[in-house]
C-alpha atoms as a PDB file:
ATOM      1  CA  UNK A   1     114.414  87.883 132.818  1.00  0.00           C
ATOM      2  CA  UNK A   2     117.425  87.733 130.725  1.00  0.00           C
ATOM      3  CA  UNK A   3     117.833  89.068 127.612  1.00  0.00           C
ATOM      4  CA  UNK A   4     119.095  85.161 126.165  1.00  0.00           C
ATOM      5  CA  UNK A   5     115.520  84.098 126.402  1.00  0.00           C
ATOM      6  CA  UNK A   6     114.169  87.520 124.913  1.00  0.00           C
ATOM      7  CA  UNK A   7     112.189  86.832 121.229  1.00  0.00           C
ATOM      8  CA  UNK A   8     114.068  89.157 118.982  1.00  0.00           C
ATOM      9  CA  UNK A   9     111.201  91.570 117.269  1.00  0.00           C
ATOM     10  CA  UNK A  10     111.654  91.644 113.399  1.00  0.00           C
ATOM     11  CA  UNK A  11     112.745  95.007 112.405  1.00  0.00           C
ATOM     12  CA  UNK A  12     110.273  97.091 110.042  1.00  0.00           C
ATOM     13  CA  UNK A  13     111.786  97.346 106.638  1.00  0.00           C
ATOM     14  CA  UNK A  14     112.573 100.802 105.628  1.00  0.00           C
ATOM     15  CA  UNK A  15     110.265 102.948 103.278  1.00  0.00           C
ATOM     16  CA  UNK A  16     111.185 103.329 100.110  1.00  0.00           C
ATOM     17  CA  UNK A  17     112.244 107.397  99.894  1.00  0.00           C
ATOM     18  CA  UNK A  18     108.919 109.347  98.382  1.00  0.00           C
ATOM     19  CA  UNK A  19     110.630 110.054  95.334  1.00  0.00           C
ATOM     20  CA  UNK A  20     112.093 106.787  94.555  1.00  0.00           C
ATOM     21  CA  UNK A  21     108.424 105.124  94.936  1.00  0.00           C
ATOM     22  CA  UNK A  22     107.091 108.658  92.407  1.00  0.00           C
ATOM     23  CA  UNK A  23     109.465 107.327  89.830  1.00  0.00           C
ATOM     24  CA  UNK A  24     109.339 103.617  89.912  1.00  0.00           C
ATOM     25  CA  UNK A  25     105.569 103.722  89.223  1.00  0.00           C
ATOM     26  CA  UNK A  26     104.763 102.572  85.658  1.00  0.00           C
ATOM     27  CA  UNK A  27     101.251 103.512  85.377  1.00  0.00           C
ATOM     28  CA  UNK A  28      99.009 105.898  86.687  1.00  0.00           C
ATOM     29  CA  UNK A  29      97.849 106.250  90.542  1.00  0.00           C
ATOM     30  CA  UNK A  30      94.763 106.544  91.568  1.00  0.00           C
ATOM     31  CA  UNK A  31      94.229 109.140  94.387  1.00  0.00           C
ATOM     32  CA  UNK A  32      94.370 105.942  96.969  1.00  0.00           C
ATOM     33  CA  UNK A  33      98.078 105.248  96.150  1.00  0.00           C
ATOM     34  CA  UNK A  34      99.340 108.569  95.720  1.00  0.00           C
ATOM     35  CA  UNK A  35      97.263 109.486  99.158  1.00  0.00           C
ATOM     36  CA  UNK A  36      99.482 106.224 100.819  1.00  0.00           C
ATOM     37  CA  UNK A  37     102.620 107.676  98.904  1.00  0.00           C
ATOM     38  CA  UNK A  38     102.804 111.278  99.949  1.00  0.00           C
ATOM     39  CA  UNK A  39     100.814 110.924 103.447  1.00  0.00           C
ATOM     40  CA  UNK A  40      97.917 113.110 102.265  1.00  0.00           C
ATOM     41  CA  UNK A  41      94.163 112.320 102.230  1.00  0.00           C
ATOM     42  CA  UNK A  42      92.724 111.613  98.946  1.00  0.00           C
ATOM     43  CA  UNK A  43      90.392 114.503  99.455  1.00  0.00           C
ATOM     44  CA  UNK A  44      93.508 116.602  99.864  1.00  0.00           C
ATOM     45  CA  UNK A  45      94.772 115.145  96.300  1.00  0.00           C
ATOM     46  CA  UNK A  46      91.005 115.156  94.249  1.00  0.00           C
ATOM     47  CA  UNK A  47      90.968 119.224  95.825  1.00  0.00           C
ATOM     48  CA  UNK A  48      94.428 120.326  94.833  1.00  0.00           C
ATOM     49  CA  UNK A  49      93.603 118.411  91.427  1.00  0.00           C
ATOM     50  CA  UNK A  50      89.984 119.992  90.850  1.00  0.00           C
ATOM     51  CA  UNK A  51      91.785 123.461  91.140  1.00  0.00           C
ATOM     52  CA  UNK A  52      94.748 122.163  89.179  1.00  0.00           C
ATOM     53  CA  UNK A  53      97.311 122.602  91.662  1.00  0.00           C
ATOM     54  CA  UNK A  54      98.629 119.449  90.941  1.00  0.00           C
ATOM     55  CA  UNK A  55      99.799 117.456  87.609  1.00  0.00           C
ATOM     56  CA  UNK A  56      96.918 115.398  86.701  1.00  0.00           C
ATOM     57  CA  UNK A  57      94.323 113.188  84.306  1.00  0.00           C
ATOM     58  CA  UNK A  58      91.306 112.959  83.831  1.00  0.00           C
ATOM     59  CA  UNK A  59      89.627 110.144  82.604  1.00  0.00           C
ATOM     60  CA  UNK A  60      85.686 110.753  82.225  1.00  0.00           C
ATOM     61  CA  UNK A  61      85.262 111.298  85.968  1.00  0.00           C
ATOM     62  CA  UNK A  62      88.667 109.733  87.278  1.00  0.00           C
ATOM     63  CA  UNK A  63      91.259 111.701  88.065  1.00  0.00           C
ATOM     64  CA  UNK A  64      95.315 109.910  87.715  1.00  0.00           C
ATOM     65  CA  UNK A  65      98.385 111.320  88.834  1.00  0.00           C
ATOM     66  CA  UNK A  66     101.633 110.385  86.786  1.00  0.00           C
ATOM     67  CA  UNK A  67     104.377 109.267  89.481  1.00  0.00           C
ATOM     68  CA  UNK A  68     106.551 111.304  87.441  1.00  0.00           C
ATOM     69  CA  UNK A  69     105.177 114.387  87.330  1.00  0.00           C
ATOM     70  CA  UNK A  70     104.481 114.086  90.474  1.00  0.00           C
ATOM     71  CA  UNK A  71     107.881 114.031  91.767  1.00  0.00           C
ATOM     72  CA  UNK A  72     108.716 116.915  89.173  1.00  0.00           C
ATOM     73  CA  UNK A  73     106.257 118.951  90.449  1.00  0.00           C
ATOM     74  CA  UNK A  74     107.531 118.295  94.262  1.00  0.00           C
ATOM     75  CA  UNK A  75     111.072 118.735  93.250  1.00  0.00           C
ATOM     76  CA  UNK A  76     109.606 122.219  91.944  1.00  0.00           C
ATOM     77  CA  UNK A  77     107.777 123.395  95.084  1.00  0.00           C
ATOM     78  CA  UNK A  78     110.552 122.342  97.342  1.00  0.00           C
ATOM     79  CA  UNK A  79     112.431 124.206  99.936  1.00  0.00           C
ATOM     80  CA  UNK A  80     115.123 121.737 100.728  1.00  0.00           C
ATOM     81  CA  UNK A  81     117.685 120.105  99.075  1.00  0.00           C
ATOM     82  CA  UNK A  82     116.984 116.761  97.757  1.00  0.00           C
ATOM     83  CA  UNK A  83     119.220 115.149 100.593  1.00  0.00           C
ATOM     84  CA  UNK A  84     116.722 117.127 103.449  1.00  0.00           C
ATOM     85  CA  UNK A  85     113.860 116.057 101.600  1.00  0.00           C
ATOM     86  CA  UNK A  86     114.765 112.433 101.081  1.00  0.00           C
ATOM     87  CA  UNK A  87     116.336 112.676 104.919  1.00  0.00           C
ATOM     88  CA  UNK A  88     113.030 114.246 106.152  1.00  0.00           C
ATOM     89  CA  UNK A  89     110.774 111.406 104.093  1.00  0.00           C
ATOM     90  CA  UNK A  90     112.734 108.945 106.143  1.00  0.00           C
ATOM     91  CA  UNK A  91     111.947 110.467 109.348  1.00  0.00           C
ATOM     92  CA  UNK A  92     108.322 110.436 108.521  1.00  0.00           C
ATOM     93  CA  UNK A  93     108.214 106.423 107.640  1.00  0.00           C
ATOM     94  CA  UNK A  94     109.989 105.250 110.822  1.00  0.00           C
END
C-alpha cells in the first residue's frame, strides 16, 4: 500500500504546561479538575488537603484549591528548574 492513499491521523494537540493551566484558572477547582491537572487522584488531593499539605478552602464540607497557589506551592516543593519541570510536564501529556 502506498503511503499516497494513507489517511493522515490528526495530530493530538499539545497540553497546555501544568503551570500555565494553575495560573489561567479564574476560579476555584474542585478536586476533579485539579486531579485532571496535576495527574493525581482526587483522593490523593482531599488527603494531602485534610492534613493541610496543600493550599486549600473549605467551604462547609467542600474543599477548593486556588490555581494559584497551587502553582506557588509546586514552584516551592520543586527540585528542578522551571524549564525541567515544564520539559518533564510535556513528557507526561504526550
Amino acid at each position: 500500500m502506498s503511503t499516497a492513499h494513507m489517511a493522515t491521523l490528526p495530530q493530538p494537540e499539545p497540553m497546555p504546561d501544568v503551570f500555565e493551566e494553575l495560573l489561567q484558572s479564574s476560579r476555584l477547582l474542585t478536586a476533579q479538575e485539579l486531579s485532571r491537572i496535576l495527574r493525581l487522584s482526587p483522593k490523593t488531593l482531599y488527603s494531602y488537603a485534610e492534613r493541610d499539605l496543600i493550599p486549600h478552602f473549605k467551604i462547609e464540607t467542600n474543599v477548593r484549591f486556588s490555581g494559584k497557589q497551587v502553582a506557588d506551592w509546586l514552584r516551592s516543593r520543586g527540585h528542578f528548574s522551571d524549564e525541567r519541570l515544564h520539559r518533564l510536564s510535556a513528557r507526561h501529556c504526550s
